[in-house]
N, C-alpha and C. Protein backbone atom coordinates (compact mmCIF):
# COMPACT_ATOMS: atom_id res chain seq x y z
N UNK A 1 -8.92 -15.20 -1.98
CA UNK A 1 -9.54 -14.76 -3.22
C UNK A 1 -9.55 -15.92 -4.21
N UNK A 2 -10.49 -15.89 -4.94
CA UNK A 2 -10.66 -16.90 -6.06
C UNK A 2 -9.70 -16.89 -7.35
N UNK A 3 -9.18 -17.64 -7.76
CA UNK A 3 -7.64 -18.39 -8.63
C UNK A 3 -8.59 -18.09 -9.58
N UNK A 4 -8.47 -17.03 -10.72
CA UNK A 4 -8.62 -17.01 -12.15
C UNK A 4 -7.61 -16.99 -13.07
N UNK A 5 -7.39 -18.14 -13.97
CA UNK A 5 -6.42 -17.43 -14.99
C UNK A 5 -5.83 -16.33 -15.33
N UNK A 6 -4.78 -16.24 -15.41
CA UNK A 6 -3.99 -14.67 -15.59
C UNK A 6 -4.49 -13.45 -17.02
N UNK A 7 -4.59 -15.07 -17.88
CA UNK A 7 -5.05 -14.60 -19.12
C UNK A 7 -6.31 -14.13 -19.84
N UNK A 8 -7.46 -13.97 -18.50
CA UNK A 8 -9.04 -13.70 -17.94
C UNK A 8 -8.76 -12.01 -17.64
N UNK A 9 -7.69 -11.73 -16.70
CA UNK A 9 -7.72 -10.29 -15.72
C UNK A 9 -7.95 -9.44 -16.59
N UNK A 10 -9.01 -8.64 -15.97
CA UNK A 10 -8.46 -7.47 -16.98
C UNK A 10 -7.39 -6.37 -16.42
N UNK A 11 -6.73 -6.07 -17.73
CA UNK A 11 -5.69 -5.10 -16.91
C UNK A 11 -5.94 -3.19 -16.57
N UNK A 12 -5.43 -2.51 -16.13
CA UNK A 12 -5.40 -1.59 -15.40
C UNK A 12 -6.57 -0.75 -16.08
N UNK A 13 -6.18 -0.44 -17.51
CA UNK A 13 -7.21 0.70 -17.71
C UNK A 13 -8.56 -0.24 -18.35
N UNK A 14 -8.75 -1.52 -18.39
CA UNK A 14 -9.73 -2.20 -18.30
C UNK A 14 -10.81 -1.54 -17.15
N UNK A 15 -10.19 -1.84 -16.48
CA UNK A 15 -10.36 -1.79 -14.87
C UNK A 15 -10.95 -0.27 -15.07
N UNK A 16 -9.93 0.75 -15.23
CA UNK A 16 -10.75 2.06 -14.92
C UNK A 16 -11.80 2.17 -16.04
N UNK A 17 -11.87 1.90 -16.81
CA UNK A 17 -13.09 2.00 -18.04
C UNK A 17 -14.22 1.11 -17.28
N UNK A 18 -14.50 -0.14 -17.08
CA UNK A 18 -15.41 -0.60 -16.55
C UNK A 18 -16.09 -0.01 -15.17
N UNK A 19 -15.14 0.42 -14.12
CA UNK A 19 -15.47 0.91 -13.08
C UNK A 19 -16.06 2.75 -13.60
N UNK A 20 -15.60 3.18 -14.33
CA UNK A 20 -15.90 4.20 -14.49
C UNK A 20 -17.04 4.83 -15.52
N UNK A 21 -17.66 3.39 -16.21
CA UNK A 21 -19.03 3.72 -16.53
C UNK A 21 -19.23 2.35 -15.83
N UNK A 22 -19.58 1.53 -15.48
CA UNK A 22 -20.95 0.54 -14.63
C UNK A 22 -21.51 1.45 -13.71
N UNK A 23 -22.76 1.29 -13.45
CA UNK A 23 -23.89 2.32 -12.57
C UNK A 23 -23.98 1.76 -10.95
N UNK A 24 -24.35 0.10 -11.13
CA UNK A 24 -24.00 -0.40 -9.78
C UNK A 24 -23.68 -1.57 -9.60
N UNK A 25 -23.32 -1.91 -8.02
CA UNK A 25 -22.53 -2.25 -7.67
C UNK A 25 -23.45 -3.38 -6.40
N UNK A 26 -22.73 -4.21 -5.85
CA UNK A 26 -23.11 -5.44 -4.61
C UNK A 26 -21.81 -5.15 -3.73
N UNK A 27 -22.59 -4.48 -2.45
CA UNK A 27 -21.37 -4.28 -1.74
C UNK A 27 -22.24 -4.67 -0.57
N UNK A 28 -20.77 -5.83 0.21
CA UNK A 28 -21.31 -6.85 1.25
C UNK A 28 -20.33 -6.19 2.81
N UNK A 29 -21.34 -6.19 3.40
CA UNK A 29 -20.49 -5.40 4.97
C UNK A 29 -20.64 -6.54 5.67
N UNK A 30 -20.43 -6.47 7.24
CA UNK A 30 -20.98 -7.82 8.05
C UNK A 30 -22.21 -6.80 9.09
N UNK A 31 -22.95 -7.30 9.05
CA UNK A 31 -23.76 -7.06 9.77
C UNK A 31 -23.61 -7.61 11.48
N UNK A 32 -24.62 -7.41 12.04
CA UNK A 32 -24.51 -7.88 13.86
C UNK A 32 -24.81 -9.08 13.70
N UNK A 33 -23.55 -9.55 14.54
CA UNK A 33 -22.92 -10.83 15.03
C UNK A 33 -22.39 -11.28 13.37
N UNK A 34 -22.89 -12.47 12.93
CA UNK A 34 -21.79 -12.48 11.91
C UNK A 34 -22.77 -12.55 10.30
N UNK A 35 -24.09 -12.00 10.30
CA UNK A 35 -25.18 -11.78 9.35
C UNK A 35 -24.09 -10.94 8.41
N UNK A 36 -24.40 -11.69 6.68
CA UNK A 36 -23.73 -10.37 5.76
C UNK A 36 -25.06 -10.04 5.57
N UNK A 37 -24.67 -8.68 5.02
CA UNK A 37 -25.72 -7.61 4.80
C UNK A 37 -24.98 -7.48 3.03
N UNK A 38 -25.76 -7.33 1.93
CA UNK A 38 -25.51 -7.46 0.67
C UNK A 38 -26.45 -6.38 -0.24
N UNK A 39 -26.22 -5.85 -0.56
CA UNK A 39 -27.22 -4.28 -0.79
C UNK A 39 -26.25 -4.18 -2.72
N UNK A 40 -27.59 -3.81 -3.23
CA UNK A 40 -26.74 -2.92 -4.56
C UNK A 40 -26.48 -1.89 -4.49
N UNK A 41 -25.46 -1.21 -4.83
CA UNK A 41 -25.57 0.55 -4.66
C UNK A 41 -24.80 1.26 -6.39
N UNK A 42 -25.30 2.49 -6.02
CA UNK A 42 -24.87 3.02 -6.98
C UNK A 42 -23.28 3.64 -6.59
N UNK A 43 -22.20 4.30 -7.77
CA UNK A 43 -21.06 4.25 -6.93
C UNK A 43 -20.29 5.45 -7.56
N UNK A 44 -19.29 5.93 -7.24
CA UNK A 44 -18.31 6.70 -8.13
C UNK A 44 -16.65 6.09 -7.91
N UNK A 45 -15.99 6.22 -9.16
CA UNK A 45 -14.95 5.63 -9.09
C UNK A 45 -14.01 7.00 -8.88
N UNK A 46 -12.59 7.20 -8.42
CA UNK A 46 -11.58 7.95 -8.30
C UNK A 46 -10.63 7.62 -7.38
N UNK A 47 -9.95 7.48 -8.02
CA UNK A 47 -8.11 7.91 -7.31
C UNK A 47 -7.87 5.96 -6.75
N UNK A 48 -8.69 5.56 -7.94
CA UNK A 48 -8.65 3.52 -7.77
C UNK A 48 -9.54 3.20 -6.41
N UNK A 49 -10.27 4.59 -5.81
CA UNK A 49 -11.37 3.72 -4.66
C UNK A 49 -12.59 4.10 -5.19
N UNK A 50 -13.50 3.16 -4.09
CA UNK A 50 -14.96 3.06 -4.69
C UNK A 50 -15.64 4.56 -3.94
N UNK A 51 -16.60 5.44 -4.26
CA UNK A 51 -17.24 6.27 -3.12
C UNK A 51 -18.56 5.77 -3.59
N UNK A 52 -19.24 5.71 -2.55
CA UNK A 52 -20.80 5.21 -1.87
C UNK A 52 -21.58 6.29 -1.21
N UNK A 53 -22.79 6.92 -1.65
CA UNK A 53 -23.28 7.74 -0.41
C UNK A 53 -24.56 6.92 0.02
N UNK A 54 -24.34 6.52 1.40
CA UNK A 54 -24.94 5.85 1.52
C UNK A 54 -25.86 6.02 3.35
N UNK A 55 -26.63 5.26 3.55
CA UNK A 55 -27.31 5.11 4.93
C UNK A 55 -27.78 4.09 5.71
N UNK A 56 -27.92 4.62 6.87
CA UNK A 56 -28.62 3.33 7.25
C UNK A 56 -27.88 2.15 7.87
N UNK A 57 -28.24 0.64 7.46
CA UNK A 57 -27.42 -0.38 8.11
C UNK A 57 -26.13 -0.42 7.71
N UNK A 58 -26.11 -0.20 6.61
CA UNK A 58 -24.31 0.04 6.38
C UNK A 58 -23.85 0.76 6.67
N UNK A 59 -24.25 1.86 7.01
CA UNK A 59 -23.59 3.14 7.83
C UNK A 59 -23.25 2.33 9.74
N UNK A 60 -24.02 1.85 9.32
CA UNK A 60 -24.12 1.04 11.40
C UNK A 60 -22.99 0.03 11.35
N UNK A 61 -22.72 -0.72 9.89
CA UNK A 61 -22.41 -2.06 9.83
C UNK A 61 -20.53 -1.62 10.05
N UNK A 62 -20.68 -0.32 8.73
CA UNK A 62 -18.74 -0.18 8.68
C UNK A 62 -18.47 0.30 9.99
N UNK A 63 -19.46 1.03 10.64
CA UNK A 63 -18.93 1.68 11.94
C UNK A 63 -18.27 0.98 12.76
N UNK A 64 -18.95 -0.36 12.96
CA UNK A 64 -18.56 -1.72 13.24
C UNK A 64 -17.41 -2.47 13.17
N UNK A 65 -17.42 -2.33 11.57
CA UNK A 65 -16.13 -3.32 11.17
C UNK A 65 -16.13 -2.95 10.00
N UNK A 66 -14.92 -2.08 9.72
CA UNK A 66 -14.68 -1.43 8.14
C UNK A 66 -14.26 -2.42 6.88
N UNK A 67 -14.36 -3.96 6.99
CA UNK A 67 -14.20 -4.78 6.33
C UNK A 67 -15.13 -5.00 5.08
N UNK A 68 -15.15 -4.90 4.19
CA UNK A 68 -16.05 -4.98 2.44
C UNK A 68 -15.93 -6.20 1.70
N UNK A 69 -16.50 -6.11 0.77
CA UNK A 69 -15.87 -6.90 -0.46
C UNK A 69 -17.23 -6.29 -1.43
N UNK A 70 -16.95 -5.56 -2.63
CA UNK A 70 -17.68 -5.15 -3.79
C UNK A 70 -17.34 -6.05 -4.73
N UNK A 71 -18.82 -5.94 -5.23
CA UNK A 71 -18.58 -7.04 -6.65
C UNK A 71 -19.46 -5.99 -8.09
N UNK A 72 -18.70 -5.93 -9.10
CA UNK A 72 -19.48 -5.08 -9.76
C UNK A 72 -18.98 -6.26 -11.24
N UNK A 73 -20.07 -6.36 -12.08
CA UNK A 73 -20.38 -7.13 -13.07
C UNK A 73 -21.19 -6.72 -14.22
N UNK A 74 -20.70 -6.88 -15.74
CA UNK A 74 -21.80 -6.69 -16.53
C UNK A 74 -21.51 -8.12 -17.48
N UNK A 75 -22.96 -7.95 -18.28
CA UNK A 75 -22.80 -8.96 -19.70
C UNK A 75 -24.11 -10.07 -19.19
N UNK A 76 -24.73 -10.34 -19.69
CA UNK A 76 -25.52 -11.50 -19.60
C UNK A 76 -25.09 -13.22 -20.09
N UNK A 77 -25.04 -13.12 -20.96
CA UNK A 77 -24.55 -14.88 -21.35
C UNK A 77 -23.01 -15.05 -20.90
N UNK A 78 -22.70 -15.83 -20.39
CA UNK A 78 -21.65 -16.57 -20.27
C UNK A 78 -20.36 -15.90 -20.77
N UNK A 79 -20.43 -15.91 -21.69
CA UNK A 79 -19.48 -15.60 -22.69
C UNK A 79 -19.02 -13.81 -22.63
N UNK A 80 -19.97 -13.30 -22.77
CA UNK A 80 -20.11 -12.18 -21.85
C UNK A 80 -19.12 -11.29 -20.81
N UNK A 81 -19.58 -12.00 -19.65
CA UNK A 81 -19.06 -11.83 -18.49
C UNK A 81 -17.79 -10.86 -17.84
N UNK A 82 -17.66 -9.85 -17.61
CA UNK A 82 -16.84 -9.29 -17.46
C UNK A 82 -16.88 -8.71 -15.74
N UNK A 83 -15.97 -9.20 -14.67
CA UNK A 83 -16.41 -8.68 -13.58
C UNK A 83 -14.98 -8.52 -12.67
N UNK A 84 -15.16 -7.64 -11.26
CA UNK A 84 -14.17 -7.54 -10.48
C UNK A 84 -15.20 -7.77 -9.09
N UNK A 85 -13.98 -8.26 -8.45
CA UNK A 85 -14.41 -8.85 -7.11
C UNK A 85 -13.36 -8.02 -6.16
N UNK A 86 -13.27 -7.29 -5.27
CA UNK A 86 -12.78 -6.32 -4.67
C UNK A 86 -13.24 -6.37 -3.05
N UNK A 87 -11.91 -7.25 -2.13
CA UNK A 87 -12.48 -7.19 -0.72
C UNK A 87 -11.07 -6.04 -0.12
N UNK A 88 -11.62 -5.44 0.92
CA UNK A 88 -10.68 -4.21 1.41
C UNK A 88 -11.55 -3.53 2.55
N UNK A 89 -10.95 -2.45 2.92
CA UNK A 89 -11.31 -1.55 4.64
C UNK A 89 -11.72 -0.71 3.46
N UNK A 90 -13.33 0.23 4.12
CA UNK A 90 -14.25 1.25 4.25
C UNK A 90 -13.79 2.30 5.27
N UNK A 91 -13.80 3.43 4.81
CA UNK A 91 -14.09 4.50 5.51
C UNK A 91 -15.05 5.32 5.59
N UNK A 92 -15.67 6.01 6.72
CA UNK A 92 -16.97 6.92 6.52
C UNK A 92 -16.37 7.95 6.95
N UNK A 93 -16.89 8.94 6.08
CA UNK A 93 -16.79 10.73 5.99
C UNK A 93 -17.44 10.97 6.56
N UNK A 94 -16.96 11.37 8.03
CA UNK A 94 -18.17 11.21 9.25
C UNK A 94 -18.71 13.02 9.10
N UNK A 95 -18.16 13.84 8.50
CA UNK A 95 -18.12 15.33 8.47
C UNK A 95 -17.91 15.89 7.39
N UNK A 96 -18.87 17.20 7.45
CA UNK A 96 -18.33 18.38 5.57
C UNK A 96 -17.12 18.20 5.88
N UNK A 97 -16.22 18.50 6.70
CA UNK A 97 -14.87 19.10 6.96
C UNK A 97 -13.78 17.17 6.45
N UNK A 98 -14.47 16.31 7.16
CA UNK A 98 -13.62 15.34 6.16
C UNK A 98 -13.97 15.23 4.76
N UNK A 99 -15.27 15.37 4.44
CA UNK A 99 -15.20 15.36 3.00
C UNK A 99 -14.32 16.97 2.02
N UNK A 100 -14.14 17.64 2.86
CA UNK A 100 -13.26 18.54 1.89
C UNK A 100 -11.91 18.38 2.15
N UNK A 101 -11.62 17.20 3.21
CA UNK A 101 -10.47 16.61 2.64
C UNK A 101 -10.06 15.67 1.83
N UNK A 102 -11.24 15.20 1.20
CA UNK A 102 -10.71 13.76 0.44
C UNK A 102 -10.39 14.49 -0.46
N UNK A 103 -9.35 14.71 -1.28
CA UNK A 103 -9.23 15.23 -2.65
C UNK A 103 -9.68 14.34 -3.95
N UNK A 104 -10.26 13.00 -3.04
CA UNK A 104 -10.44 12.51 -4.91
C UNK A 104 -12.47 12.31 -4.75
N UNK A 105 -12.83 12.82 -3.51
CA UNK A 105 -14.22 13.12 -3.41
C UNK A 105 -14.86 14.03 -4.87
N UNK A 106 -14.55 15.08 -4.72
CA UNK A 106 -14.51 15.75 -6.03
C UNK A 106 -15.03 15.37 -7.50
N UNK A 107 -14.02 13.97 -7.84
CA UNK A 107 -13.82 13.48 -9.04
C UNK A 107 -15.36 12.11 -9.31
N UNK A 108 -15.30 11.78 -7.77
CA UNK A 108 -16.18 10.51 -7.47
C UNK A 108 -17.40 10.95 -7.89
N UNK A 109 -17.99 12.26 -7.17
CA UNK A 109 -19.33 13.19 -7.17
C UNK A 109 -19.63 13.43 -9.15
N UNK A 110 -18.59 13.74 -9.35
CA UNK A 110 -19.09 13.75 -11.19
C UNK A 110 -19.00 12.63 -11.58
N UNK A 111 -18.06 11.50 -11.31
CA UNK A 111 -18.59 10.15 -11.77
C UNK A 111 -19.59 9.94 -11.80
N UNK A 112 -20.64 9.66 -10.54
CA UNK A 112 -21.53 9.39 -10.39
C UNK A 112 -22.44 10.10 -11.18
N UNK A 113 -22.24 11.92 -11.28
CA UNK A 113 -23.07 12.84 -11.81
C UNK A 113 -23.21 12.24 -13.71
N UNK A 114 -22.16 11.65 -14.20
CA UNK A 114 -21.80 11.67 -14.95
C UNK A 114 -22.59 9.93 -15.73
N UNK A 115 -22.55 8.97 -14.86
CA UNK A 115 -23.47 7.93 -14.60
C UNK A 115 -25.05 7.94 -15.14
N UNK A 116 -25.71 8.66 -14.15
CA UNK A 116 -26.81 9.37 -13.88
C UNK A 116 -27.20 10.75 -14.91
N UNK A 117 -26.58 10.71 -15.60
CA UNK A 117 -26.95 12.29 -16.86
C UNK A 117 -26.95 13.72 -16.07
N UNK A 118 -26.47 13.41 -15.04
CA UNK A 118 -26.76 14.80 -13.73
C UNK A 118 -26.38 16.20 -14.79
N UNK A 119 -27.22 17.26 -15.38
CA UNK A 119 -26.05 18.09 -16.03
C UNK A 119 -26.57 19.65 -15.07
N UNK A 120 -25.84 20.72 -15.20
CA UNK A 120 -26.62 22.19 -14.64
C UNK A 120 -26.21 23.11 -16.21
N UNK A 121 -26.61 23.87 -16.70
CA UNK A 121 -26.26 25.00 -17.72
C UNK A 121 -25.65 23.90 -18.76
N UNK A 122 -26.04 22.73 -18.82
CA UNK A 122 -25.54 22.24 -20.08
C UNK A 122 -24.40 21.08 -20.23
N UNK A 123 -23.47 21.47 -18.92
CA UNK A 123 -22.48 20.64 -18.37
C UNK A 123 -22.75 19.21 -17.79
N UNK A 124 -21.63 18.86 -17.56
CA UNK A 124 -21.51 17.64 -16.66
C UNK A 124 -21.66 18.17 -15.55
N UNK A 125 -22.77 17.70 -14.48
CA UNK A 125 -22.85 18.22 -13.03
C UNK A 125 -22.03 17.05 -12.02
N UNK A 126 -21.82 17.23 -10.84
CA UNK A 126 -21.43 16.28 -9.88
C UNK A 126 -22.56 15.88 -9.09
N UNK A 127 -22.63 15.07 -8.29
CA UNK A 127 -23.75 14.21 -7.50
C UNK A 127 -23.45 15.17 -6.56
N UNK A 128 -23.84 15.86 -6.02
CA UNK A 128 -24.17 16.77 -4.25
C UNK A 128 -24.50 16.12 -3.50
N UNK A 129 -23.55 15.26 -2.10
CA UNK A 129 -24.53 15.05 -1.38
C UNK A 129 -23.34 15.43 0.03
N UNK A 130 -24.03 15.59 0.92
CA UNK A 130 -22.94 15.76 2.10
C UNK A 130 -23.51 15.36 3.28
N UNK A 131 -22.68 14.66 4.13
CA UNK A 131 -23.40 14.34 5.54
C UNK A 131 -24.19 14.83 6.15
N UNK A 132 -25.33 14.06 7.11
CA UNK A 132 -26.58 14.83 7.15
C UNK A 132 -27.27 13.78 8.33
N UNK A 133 -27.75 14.48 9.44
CA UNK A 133 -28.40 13.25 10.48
C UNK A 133 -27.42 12.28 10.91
N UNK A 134 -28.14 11.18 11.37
CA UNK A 134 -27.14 10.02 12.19
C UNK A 134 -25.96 9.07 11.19
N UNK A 135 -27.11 8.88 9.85
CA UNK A 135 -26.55 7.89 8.84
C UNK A 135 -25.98 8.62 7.82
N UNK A 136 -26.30 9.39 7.18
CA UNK A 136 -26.47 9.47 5.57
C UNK A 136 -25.01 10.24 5.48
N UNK A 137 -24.19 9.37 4.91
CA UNK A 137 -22.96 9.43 4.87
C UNK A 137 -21.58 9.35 3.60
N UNK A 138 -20.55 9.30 3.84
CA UNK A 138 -19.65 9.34 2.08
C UNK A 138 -19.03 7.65 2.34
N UNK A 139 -18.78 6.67 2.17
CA UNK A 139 -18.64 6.13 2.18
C UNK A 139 -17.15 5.48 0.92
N UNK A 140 -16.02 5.71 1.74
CA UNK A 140 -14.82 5.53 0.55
C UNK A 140 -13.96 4.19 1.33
N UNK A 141 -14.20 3.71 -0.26
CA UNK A 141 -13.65 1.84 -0.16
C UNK A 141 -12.61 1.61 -0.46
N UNK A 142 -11.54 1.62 0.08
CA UNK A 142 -9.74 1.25 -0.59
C UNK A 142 -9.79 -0.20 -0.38
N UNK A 143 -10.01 -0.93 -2.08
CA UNK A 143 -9.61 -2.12 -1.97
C UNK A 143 -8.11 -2.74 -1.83
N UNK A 144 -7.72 -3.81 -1.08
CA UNK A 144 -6.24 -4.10 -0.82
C UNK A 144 -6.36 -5.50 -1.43
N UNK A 145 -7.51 -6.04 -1.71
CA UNK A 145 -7.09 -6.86 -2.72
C UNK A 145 -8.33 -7.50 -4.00
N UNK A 146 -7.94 -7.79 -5.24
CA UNK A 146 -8.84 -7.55 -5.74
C UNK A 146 -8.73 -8.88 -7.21
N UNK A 147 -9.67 -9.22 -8.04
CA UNK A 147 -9.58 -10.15 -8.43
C UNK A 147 -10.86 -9.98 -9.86
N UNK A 148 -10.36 -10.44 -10.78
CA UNK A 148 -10.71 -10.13 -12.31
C UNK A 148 -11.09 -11.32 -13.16
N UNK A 149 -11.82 -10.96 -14.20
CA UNK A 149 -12.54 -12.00 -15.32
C UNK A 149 -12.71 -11.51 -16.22
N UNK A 150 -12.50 -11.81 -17.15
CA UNK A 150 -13.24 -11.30 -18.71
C UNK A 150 -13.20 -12.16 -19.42
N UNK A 151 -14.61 -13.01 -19.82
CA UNK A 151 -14.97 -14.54 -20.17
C UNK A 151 -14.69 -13.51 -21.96
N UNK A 152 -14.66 -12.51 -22.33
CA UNK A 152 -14.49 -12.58 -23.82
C UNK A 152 -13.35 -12.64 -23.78
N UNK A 153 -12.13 -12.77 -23.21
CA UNK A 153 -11.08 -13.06 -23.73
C UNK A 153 -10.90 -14.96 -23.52
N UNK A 154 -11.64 -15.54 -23.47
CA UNK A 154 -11.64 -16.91 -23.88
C UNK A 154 -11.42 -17.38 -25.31
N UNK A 155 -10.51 -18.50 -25.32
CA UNK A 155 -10.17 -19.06 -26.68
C UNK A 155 -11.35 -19.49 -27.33
């Protein structure tokens, strides 16, 4: 991982405030043979992992090799800059029946709902989505290691 100043990181509830409103995200799988595959996605944060519903080559890619690295970033100028770099093992919710075991699935689905303005009767709604066909899948990212910036805390 890349050596940033200590005095750059942001700390913990940095961390959950940024992750828990930014919309999306650059999440890099390996593709066949040793091609990265680099896609933006949209995301929900809970219980400190990323959830993804997602399809397709990345559904093919983690099946593969549950290895990641997400990068999620905001701010335009320089100065700006506020980002986390997050490499770690993917899991896919290959089934309804595993997704009503994740207990922090739940929390992820209104993140996202919550992202997105999702509302029903007025409320905050959750994102609905549940496994479906070959690909279209839950996709939950436990980063094991992870790495921080925040260019406004520069002298």
């Amino acid at each position: 991982m890349a050596k940033i100043d200590a005095k750059l990181h942001l700390n913990a509830q940095e961390i959950d405030a940024l992750m828990g409103t930014v919309v999306h995200l650059r999440m890099a799988t390996i593709g066949p043979g040793t091609r990265i595959n680099l896609t933006p996605m949209t995301f929900g944060w809970a219980g400190g992992k990323i959830y993804i519903f997602g399809r397709g080559q990345k559904i093919a890619n983690l099946r593969r090799d549950t290895t990641a690295t997400m990068l999620i970033d905001v701010g335009e100028a320089w100065r700006e800059l506020q980002g986390i770099m997050m490499q770690g093992q993917a899991e896919i919710l290959e089934t309804a029946a595993e997704e009503a075991e994740d207990g922090d699935l739940p929390a992820a689905q209104l993140n996202i709902g919550q992202k997105h303005s999702l509302t029903k009767d007025g409320a905050n709604a959750p994102y609905q989505a549940t496994a479906a066909g070959n690909s279209r899948r839950w996709i939950v990212f436990t980063p094991t290691q992870m790495v921080s910036w925040d260019n406004q805390k520069l002298a």
